[in-house]
PDB file of N, CA and C in Angstrom:
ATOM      1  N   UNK A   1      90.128  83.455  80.175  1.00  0.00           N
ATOM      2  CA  UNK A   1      89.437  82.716  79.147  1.00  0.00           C
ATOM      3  C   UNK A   1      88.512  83.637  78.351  1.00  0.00           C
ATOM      4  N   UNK A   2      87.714  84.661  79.107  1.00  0.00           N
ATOM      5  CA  UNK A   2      87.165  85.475  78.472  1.00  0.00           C
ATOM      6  C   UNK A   2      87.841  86.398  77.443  1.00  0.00           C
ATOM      7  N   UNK A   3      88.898  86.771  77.918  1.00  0.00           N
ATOM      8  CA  UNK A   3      89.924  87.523  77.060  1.00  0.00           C
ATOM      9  C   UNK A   3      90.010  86.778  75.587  1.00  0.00           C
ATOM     10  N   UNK A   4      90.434  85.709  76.105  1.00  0.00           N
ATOM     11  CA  UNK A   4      90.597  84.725  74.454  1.00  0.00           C
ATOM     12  C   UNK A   4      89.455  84.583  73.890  1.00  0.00           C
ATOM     13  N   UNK A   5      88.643  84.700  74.281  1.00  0.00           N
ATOM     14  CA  UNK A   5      87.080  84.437  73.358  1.00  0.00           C
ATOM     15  C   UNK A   5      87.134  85.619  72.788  1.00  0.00           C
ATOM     16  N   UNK A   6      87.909  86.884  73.249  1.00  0.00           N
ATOM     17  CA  UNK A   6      87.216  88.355  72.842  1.00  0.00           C
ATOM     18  C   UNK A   6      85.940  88.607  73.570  1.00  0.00           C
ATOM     19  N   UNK A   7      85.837  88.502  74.718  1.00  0.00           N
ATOM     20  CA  UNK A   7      84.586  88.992  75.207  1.00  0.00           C
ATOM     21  C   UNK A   7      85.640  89.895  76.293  1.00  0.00           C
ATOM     22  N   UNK A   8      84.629  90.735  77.457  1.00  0.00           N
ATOM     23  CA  UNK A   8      85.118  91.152  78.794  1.00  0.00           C
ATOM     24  C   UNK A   8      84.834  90.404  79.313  1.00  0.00           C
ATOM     25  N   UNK A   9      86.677  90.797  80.180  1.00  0.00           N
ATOM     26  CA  UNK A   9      86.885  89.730  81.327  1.00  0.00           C
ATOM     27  C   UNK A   9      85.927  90.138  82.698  1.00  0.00           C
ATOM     28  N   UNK A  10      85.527  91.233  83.150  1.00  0.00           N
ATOM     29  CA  UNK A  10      85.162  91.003  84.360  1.00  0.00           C
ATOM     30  C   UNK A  10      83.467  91.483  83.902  1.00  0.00           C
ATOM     31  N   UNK A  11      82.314  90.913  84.151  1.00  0.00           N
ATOM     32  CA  UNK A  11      81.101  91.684  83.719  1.00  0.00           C
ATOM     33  C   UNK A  11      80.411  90.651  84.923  1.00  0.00           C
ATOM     34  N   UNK A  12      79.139  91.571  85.240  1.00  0.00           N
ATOM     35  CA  UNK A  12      78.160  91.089  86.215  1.00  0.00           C
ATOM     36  C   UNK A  12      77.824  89.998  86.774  1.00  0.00           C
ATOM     37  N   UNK A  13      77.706  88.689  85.183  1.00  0.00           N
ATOM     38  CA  UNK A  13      77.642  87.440  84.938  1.00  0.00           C
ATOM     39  C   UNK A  13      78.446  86.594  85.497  1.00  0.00           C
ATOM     40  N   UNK A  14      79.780  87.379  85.381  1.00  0.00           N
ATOM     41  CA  UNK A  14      81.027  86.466  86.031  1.00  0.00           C
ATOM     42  C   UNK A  14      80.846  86.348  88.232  1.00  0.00           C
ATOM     43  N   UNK A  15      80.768  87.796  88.304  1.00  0.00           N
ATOM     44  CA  UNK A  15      80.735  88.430  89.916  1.00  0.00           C
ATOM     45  C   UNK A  15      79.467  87.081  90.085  1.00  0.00           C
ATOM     46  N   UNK A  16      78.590  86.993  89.310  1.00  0.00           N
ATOM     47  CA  UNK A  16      77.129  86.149  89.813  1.00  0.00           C
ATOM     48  C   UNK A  16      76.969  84.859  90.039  1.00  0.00           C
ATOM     49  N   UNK A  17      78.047  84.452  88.912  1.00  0.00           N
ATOM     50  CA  UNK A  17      78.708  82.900  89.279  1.00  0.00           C
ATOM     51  C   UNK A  17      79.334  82.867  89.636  1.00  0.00           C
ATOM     52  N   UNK A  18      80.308  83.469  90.487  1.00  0.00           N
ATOM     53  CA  UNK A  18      80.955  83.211  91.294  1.00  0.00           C
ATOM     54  C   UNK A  18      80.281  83.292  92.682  1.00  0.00           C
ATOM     55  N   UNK A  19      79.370  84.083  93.020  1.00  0.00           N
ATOM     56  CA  UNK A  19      78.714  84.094  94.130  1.00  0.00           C
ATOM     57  C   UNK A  19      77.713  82.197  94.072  1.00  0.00           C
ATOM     58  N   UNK A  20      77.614  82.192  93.204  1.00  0.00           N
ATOM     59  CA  UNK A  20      76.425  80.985  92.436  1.00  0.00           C
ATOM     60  C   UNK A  20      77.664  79.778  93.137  1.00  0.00           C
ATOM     61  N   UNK A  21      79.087  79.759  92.814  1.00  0.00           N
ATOM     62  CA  UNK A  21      79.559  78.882  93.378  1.00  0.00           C
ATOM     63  C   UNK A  21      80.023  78.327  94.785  1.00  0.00           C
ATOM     64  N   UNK A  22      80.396  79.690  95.367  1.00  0.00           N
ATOM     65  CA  UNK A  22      80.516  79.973  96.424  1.00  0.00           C
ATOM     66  C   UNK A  22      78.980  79.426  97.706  1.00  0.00           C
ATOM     67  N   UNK A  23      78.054  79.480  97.233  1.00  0.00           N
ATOM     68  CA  UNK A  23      77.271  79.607  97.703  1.00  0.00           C
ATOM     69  C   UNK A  23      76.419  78.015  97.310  1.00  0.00           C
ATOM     70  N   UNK A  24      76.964  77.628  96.490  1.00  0.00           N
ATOM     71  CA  UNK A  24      76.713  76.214  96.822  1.00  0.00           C
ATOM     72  C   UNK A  24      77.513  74.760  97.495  1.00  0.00           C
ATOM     73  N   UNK A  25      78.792  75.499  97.987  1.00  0.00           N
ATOM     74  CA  UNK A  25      79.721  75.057  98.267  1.00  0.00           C
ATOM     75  C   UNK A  25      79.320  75.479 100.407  1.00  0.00           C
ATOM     76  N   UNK A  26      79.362  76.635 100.570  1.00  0.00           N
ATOM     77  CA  UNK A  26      79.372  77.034 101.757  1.00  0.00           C
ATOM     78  C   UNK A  26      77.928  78.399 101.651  1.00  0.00           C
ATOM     79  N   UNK A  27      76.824  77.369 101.705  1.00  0.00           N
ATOM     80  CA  UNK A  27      75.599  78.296 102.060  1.00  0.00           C
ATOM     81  C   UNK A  27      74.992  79.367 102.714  1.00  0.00           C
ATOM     82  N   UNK A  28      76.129  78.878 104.109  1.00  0.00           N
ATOM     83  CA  UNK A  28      76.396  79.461 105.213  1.00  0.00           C
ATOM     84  C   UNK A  28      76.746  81.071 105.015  1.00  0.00           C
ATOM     85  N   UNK A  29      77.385  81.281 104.027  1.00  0.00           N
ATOM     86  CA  UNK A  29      78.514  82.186 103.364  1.00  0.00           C
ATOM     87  C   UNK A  29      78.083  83.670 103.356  1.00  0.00           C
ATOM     88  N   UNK A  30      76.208  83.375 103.055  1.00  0.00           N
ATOM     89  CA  UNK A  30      75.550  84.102 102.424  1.00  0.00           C
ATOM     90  C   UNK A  30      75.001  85.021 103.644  1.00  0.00           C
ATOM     91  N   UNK A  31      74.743  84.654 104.979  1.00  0.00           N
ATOM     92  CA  UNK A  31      75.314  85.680 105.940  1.00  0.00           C
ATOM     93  C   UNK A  31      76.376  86.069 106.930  1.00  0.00           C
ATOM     94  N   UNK A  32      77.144  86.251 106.249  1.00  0.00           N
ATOM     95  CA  UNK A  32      78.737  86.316 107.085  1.00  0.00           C
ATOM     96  C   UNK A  32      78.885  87.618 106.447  1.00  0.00           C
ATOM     97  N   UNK A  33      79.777  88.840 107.067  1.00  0.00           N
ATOM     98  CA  UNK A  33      79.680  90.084 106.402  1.00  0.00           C
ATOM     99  C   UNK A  33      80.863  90.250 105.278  1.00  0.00           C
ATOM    100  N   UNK A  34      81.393  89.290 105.321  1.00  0.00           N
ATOM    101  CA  UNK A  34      82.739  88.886 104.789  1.00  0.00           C
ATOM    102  C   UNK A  34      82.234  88.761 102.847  1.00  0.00           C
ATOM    103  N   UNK A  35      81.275  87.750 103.009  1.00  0.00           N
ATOM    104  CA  UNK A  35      80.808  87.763 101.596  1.00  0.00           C
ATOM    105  C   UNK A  35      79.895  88.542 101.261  1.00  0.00           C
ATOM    106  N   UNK A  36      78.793  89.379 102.110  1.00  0.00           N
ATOM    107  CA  UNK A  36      78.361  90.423 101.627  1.00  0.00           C
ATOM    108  C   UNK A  36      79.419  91.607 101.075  1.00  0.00           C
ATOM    109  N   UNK A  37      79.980  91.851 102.047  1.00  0.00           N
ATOM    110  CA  UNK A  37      80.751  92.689 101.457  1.00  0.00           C
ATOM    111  C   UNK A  37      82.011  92.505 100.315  1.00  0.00           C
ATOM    112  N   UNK A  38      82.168  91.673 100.305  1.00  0.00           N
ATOM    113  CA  UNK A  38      83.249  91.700  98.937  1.00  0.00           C
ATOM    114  C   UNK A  38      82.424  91.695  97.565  1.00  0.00           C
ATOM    115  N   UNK A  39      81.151  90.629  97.951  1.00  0.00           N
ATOM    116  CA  UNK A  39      80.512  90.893  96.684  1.00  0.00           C
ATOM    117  C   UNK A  39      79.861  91.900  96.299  1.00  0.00           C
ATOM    118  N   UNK A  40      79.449  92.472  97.081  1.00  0.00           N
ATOM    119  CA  UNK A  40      78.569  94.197  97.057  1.00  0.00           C
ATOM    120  C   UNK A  40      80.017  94.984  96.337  1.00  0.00           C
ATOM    121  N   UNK A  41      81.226  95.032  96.550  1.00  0.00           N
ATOM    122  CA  UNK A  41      81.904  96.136  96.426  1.00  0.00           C
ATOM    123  C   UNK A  41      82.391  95.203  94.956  1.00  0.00           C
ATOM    124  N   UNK A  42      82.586  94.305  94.828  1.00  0.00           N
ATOM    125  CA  UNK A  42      83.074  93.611  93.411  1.00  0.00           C
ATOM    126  C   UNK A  42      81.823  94.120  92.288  1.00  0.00           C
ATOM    127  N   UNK A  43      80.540  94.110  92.981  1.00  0.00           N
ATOM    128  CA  UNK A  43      79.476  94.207  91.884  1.00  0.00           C
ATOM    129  C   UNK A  43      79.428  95.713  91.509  1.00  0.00           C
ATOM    130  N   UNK A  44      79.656  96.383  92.749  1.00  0.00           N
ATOM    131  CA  UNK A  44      79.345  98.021  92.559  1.00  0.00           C
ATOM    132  C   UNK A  44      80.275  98.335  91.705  1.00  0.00           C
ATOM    133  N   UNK A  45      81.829  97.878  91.503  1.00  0.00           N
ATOM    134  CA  UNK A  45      82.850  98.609  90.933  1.00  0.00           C
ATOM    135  C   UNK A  45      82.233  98.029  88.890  1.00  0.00           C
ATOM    136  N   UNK A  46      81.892  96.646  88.916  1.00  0.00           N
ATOM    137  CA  UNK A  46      81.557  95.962  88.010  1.00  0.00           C
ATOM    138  C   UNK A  46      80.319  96.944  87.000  1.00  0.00           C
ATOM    139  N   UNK A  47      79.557  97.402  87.806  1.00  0.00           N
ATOM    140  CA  UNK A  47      78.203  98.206  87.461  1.00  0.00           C
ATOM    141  C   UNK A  47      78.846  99.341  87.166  1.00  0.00           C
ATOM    142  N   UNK A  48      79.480 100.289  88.096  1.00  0.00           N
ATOM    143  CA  UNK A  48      80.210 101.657  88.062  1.00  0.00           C
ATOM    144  C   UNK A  48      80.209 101.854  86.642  1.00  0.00           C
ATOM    145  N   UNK A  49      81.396 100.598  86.229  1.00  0.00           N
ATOM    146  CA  UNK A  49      82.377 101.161  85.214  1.00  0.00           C
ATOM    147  C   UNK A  49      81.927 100.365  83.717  1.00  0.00           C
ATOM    148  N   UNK A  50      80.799  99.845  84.278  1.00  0.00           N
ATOM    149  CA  UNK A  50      79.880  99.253  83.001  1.00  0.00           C
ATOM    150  C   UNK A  50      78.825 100.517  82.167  1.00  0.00           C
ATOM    151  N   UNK A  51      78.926 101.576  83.265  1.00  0.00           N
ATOM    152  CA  UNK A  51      77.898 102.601  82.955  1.00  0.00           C
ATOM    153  C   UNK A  51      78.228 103.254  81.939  1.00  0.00           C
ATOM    154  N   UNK A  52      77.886 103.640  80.559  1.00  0.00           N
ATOM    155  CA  UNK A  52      78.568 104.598  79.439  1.00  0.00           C
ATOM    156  C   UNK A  52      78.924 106.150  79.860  1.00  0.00           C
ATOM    157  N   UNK A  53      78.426 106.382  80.595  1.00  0.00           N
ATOM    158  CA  UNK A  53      79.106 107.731  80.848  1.00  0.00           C
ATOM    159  C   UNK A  53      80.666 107.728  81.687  1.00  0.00           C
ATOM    160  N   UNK A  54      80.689 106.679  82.310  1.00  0.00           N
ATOM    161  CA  UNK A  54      81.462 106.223  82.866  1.00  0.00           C
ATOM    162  C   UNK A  54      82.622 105.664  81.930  1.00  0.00           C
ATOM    163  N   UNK A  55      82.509 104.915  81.224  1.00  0.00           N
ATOM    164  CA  UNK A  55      83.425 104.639  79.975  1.00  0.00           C
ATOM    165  C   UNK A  55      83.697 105.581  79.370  1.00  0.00           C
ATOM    166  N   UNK A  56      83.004 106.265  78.887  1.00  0.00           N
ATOM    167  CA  UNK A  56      83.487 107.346  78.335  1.00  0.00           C
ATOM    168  C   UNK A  56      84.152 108.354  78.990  1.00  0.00           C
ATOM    169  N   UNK A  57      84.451 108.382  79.893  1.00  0.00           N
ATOM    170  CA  UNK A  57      85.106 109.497  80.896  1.00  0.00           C
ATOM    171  C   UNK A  57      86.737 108.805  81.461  1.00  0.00           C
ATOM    172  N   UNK A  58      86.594 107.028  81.212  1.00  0.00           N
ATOM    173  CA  UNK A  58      87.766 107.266  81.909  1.00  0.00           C
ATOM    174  C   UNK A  58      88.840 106.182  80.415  1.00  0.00           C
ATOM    175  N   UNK A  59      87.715 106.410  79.018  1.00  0.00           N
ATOM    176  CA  UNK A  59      88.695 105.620  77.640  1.00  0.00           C
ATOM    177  C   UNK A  59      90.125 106.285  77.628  1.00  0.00           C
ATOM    178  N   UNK A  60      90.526 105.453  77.187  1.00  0.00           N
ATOM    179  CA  UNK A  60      92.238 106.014  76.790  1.00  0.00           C
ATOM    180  C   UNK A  60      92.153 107.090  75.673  1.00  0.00           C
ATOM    181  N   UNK A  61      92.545 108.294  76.216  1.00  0.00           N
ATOM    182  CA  UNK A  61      92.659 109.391  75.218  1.00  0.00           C
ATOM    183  C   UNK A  61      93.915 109.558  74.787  1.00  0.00           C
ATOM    184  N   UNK A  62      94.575 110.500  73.487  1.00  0.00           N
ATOM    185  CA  UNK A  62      95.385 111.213  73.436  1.00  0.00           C
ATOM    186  C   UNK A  62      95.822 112.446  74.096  1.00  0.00           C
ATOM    187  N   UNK A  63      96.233 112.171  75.336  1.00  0.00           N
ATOM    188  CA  UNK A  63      96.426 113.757  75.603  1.00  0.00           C
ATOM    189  C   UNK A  63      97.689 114.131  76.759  1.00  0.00           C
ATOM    190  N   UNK A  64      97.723 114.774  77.197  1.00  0.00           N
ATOM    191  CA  UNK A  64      99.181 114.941  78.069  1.00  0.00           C
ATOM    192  C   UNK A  64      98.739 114.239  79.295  1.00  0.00           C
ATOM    193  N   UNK A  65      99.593 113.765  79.731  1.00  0.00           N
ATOM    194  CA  UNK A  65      99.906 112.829  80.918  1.00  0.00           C
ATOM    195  C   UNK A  65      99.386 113.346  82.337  1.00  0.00           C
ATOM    196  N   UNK A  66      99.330 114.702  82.272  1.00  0.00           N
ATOM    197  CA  UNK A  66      98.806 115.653  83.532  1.00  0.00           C
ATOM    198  C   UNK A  66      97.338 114.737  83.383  1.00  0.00           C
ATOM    199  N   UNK A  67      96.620 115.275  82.457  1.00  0.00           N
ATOM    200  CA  UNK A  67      95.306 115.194  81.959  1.00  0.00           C
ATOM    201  C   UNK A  67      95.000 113.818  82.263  1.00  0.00           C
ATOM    202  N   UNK A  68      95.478 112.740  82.141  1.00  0.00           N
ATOM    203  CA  UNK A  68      95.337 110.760  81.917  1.00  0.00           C
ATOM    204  C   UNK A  68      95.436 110.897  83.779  1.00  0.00           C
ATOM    205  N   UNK A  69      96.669 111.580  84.327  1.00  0.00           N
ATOM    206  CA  UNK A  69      96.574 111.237  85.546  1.00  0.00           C
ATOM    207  C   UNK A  69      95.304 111.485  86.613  1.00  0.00           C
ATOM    208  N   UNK A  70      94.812 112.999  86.027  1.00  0.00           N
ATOM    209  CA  UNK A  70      93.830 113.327  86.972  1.00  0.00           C
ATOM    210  C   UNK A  70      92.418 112.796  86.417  1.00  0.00           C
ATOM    211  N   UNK A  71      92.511 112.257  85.861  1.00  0.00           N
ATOM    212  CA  UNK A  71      91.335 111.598  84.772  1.00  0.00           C
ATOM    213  C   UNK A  71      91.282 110.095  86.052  1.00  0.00           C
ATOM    214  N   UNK A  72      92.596 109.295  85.924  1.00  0.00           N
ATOM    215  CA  UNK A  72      92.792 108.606  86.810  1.00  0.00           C
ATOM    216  C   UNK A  72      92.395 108.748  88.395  1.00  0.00           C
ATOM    217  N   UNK A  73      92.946 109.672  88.645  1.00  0.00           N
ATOM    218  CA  UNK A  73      92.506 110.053  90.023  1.00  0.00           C
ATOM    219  C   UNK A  73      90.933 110.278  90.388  1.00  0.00           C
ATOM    220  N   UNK A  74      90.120 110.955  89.457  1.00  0.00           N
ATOM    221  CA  UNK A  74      88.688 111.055  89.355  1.00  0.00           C
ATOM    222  C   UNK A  74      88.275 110.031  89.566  1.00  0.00           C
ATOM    223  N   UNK A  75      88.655 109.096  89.054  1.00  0.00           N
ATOM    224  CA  UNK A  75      87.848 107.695  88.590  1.00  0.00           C
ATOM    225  C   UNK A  75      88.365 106.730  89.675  1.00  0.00           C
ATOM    226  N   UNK A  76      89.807 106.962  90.271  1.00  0.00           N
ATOM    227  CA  UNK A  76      89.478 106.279  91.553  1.00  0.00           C
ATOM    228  C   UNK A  76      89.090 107.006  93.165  1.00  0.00           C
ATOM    229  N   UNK A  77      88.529 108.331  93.134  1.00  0.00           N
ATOM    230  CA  UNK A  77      87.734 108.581  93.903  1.00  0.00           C
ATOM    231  C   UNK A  77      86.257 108.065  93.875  1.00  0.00           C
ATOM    232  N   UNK A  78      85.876 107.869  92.397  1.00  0.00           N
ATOM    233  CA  UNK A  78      84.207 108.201  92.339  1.00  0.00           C
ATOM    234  C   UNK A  78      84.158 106.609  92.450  1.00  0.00           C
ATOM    235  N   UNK A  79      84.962 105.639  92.521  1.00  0.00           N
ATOM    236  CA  UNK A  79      84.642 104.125  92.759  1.00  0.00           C
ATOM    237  C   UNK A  79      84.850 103.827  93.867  1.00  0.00           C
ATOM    238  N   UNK A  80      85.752 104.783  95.222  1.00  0.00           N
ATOM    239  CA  UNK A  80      85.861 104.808  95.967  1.00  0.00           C
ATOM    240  C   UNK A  80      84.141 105.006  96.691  1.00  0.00           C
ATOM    241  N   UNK A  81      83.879 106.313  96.397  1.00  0.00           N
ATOM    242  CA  UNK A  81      82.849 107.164  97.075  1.00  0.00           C
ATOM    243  C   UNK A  81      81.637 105.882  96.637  1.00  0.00           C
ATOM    244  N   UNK A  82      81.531 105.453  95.434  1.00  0.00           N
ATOM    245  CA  UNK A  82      80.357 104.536  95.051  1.00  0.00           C
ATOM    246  C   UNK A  82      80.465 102.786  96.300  1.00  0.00           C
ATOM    247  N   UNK A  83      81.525 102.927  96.602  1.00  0.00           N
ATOM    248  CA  UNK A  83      81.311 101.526  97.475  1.00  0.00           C
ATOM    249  C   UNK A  83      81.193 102.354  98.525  1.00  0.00           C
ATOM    250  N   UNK A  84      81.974 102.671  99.212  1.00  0.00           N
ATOM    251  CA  UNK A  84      81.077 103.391 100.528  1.00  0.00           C
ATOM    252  C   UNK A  84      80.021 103.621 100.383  1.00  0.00           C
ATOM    253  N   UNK A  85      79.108 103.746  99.817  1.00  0.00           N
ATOM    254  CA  UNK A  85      77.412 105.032  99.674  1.00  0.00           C
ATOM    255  C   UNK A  85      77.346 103.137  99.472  1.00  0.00           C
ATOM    256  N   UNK A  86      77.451 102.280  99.029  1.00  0.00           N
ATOM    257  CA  UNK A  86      76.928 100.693  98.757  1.00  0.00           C
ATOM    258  C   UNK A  86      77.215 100.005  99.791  1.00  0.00           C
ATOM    259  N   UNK A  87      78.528  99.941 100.065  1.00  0.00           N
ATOM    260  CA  UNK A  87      78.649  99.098 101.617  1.00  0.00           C
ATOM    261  C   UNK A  87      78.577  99.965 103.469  1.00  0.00           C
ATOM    262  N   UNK A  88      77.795 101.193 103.046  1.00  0.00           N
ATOM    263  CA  UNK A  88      77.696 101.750 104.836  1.00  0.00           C
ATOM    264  C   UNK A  88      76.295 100.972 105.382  1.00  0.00           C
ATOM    265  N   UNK A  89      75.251 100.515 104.345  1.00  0.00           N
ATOM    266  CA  UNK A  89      74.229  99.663 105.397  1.00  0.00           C
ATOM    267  C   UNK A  89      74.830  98.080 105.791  1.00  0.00           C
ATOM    268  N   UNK A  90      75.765  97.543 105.048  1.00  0.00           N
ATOM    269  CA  UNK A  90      75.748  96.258 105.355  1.00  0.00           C
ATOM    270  C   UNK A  90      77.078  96.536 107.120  1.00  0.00           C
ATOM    271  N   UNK A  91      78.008  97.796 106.651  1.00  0.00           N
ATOM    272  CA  UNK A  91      78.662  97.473 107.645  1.00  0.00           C
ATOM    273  C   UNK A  91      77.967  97.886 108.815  1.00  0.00           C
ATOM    274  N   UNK A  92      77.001  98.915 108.943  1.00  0.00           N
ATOM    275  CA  UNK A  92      76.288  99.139 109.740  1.00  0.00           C
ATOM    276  C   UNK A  92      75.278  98.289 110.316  1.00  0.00           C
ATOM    277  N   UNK A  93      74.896  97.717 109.597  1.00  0.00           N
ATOM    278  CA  UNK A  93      74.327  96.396 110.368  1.00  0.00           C
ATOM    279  C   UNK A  93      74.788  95.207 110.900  1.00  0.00           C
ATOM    280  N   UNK A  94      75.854  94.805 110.518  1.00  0.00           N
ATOM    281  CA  UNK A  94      77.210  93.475 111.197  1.00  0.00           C
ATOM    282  C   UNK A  94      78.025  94.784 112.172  1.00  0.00           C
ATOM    283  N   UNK A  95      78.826  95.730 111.956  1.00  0.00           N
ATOM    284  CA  UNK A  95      79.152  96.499 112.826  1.00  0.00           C
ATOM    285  C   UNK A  95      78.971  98.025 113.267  1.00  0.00           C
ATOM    286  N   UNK A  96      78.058  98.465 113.466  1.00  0.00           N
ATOM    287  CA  UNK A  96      77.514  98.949 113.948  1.00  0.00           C
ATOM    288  C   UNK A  96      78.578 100.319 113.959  1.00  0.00           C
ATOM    289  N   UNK A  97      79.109 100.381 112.444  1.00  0.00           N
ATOM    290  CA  UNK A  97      79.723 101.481 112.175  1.00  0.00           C
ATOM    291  C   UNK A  97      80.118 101.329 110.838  1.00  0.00           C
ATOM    292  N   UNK A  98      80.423 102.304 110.058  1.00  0.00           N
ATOM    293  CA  UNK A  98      80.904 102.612 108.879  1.00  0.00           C
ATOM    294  C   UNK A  98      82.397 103.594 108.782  1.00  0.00           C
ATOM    295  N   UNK A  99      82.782 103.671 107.499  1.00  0.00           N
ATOM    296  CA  UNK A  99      84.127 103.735 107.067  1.00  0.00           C
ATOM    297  C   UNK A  99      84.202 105.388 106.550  1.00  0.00           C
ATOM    298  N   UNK A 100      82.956 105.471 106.376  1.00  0.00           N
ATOM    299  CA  UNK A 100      82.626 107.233 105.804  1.00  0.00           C
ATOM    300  C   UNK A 100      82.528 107.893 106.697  1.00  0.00           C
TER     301      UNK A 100
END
């Protein structure tokens, strides 16, 4: 729906109401590690790639396909590395270990 308005589809607002619904539906929700963590890693990737330096590093360029791929690859390490460094306290505190 956002698409058809011309706005972006995925931005902060959206991740917030959806937690907003979730959470009035099953209150409970809000400590289970299940919804911490999906929403922590939905918001971090949401923020990541909201950042302008960040846009600008991974816009669609003209350029050889080598170049788009490892451009690609950058950008899904550094969203990788950004939820880990975001979700090692929550898993560390429900399990008493992390993924890094």
């Amino acid at each position: 729906m956002a698409l058809a308005l011309g706005r972006e589809a995925l931005t902060l607002r959206l991740v917030a109401f959806g937690a907003l619904i979730v959470l009035l539906f099953w209150p409970e929700a809000l400590a289970r590690p299940s919804f911490q963590l999906s929403f922590a890693a939905v918001a971090t990737i949401v923020i990541l790639h909201e950042l302008s330096l960040v846009k600008r590093f991974t816009e669609r360029r003209d350029e050889p396909t080598l170049y788009r791929f490892a451009r690609g690859v950058v950008s899904l390490v550094l969203t990788g590395l950004a939820i880990e460094i975001i979700l090692a306290p929550i898993a560390l505190f429900h399990f008493h270990k992390t993924g890094l």
